[in-house]
N, C-alpha and C. Protein backbone atom coordinates (compact mmCIF):
# COMPACT_ATOMS: atom_id res chain seq x y z
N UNK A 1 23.51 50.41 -64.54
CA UNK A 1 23.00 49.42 -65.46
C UNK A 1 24.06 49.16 -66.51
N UNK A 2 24.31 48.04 -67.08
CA UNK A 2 25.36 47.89 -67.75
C UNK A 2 24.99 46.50 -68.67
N UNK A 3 25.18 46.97 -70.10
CA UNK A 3 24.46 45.80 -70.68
C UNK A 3 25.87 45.00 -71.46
N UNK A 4 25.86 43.68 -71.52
CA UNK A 4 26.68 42.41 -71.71
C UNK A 4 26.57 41.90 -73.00
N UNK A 5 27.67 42.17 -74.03
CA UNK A 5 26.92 41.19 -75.45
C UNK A 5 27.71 40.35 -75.35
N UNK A 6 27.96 39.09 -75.38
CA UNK A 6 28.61 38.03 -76.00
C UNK A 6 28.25 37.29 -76.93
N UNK A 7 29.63 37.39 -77.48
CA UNK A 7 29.93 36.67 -79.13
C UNK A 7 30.90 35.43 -79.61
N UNK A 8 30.45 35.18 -80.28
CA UNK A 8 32.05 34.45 -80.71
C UNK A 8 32.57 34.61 -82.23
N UNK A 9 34.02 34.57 -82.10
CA UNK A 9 34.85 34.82 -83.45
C UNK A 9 34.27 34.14 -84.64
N UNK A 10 33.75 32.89 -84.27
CA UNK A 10 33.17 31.64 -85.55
C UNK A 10 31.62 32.22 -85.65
N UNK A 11 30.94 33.18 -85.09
CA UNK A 11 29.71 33.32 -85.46
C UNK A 11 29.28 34.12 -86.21
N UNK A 12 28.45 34.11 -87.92
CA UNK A 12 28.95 35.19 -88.29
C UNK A 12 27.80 36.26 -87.98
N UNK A 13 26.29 36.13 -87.67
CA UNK A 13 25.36 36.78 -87.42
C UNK A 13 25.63 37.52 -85.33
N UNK A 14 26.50 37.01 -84.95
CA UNK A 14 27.30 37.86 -84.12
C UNK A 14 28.00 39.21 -84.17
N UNK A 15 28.85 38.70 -85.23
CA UNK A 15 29.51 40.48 -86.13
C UNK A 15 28.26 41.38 -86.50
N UNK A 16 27.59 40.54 -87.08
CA UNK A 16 26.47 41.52 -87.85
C UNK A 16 26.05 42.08 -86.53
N UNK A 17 25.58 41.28 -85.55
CA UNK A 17 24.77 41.91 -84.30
C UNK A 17 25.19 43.28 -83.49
N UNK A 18 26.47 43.24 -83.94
CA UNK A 18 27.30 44.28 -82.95
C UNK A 18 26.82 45.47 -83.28
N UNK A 19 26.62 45.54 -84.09
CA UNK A 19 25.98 47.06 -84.35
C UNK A 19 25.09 47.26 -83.69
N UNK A 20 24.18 46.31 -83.86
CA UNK A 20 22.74 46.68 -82.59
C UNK A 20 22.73 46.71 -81.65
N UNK A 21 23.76 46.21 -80.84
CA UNK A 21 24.29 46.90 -79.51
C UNK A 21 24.20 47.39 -79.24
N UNK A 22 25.41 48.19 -80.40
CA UNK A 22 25.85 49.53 -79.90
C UNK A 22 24.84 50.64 -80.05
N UNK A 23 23.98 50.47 -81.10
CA UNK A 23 22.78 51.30 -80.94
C UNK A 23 21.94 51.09 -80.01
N UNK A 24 21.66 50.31 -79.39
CA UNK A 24 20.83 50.08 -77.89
C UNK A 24 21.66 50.62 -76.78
N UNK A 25 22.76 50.23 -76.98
CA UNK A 25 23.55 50.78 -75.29
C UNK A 25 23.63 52.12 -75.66
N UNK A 26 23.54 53.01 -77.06
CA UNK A 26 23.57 54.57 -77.05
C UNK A 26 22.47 55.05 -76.78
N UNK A 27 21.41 54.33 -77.69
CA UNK A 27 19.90 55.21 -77.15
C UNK A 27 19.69 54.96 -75.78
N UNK A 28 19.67 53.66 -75.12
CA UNK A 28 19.75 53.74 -73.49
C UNK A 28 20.20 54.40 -72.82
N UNK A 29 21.35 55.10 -73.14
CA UNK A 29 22.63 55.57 -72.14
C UNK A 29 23.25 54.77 -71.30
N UNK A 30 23.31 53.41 -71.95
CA UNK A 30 24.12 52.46 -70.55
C UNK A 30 25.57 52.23 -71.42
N UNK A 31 26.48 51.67 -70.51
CA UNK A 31 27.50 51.35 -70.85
C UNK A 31 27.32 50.02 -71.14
N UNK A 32 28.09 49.68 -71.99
CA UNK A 32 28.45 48.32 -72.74
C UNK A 32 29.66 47.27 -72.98
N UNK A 33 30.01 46.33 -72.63
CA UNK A 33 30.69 45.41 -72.92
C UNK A 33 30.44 44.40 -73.97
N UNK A 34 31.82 44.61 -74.42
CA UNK A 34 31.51 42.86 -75.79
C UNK A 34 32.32 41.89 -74.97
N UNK A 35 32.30 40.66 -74.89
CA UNK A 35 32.61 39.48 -74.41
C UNK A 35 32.89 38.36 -75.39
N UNK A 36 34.21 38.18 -75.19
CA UNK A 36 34.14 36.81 -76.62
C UNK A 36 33.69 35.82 -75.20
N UNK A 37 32.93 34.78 -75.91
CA UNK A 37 33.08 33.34 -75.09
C UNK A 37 34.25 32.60 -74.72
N UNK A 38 34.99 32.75 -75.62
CA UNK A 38 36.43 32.17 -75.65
C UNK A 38 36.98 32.21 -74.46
N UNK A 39 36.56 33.93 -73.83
CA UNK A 39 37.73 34.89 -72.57
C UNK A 39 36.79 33.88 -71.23
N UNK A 40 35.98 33.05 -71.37
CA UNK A 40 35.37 32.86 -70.23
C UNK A 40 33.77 33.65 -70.26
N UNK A 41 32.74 33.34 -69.31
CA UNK A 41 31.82 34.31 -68.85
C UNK A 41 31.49 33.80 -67.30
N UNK A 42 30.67 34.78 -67.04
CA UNK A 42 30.68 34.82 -65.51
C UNK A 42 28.87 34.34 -65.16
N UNK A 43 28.28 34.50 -66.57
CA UNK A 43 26.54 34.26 -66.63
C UNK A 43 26.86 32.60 -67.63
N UNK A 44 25.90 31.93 -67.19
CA UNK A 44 25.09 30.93 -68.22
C UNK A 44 24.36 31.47 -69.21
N UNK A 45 25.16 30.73 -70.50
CA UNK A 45 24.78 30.80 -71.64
C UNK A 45 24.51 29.64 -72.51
N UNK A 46 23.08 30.29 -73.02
CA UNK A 46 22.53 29.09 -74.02
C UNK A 46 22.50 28.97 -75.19
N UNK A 47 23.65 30.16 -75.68
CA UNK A 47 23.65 30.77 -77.07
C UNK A 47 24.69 31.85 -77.68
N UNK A 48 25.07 31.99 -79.03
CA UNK A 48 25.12 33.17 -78.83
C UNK A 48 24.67 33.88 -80.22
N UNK A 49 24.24 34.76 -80.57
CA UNK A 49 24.62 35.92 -79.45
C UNK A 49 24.12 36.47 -77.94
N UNK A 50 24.29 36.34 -77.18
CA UNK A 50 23.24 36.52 -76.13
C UNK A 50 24.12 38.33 -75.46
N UNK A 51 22.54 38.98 -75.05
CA UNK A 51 22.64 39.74 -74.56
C UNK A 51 22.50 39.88 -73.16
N UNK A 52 22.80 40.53 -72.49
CA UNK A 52 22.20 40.40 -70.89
C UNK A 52 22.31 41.89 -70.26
N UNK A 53 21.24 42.51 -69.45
CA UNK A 53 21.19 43.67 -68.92
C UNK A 53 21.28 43.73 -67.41
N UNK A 54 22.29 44.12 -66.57
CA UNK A 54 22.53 43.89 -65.44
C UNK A 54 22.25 44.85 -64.52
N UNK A 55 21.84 44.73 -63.48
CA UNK A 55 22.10 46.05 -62.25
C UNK A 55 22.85 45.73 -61.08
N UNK A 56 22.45 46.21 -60.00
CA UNK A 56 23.31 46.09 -58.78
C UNK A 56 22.66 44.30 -58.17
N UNK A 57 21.27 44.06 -58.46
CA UNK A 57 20.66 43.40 -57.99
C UNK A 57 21.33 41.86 -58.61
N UNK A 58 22.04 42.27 -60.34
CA UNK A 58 21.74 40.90 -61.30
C UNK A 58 20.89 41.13 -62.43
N UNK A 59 21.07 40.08 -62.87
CA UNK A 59 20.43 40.20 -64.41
C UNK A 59 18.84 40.43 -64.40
N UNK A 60 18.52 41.35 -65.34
CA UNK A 60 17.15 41.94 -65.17
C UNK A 60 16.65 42.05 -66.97
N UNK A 61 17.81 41.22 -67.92
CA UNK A 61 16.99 41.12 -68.93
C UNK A 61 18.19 39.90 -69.67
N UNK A 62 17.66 39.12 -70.58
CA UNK A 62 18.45 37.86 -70.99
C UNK A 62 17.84 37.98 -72.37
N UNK A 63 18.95 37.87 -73.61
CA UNK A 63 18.63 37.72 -74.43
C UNK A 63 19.07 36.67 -75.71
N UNK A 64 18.72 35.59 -76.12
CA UNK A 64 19.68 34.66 -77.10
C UNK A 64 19.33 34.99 -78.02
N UNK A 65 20.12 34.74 -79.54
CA UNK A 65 19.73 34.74 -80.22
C UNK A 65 19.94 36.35 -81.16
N UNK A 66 19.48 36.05 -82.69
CA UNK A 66 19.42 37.50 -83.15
C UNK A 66 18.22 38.32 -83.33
N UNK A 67 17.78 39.08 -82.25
CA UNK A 67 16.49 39.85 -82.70
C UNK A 67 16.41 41.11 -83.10
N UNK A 68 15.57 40.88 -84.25
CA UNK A 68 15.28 42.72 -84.51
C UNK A 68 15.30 43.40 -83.16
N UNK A 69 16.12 44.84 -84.21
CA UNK A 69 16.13 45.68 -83.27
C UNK A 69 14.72 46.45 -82.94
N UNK A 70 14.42 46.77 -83.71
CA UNK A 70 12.47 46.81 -82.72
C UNK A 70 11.95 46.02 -81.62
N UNK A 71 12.27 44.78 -81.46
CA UNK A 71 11.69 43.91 -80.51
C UNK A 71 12.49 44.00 -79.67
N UNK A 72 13.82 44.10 -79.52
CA UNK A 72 14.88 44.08 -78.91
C UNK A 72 14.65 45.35 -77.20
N UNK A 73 15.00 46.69 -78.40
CA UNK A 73 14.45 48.03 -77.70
C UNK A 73 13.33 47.87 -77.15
N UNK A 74 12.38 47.37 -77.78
CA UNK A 74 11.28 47.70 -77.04
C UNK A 74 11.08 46.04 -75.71
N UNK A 75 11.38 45.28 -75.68
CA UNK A 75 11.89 44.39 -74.72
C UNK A 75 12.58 44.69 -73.45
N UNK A 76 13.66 45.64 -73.47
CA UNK A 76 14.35 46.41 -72.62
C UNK A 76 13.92 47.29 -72.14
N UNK A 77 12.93 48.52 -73.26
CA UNK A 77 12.14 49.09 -72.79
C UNK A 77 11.04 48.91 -71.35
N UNK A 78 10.50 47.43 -71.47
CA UNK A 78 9.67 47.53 -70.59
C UNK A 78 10.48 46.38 -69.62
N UNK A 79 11.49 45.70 -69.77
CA UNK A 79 12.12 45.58 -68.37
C UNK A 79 12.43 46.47 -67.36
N UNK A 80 13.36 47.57 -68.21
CA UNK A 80 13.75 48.54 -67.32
C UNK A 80 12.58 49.88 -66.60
N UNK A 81 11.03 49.48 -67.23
CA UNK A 81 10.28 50.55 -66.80
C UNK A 81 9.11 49.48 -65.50
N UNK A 82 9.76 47.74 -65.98
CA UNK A 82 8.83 47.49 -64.96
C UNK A 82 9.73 46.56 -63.64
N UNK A 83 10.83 46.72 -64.39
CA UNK A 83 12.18 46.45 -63.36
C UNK A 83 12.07 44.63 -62.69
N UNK A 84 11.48 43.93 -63.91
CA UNK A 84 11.24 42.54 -63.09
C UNK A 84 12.34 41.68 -63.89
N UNK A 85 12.78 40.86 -64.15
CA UNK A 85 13.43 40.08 -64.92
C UNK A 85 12.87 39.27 -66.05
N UNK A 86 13.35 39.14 -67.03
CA UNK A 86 12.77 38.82 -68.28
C UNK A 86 13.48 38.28 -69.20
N UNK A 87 13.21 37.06 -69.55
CA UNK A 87 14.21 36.17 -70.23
C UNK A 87 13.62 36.08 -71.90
N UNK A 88 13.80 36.49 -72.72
CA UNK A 88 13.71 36.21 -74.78
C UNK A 88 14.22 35.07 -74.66
């Protein structure tokens, strides 16, 4: 599982976001990537900051936007416990 943040340099509630990342990809135990938009992406995006949670299958959670981290965790929470795909 491997979760995706992309950002961009001009955004400034992006910087702020990074932190919550990184606290989600630690309490998860997944590994993490930051992504400027700039470098390209490989997913459709409608935003940023957008998050995205991937497996072997593909994306299994989509996120735009800045959300508390309560809603956030617990969002992921029940993707990854009911394993369907789920778009914020």
């Amino acid at each position: 599982m491997d979760l995706i943040y992309y950002y961009s340099d001009s955004c400034g509630c992006c910087k702020d976001y990074s932190s919550t990342v990184d606290r989600l990809a630690t309490e998860l135990k997944i590994t993490s990537q930051k992504r400027n938009i700039k470098d390209g992406t490989a997913h459709k995006l409608d935003g940023v900051p957008t998050i995205i949670l991937e497996d072997d299958s593909g994306v299994v959670y989509k996120s735009v936007g800045n959300l508390p981290y309560e809603h956030l965790i617990s969002d992921v929470r029940k993707c990854l416990m009911n394993n369907t795909p789920k778009n914020s």
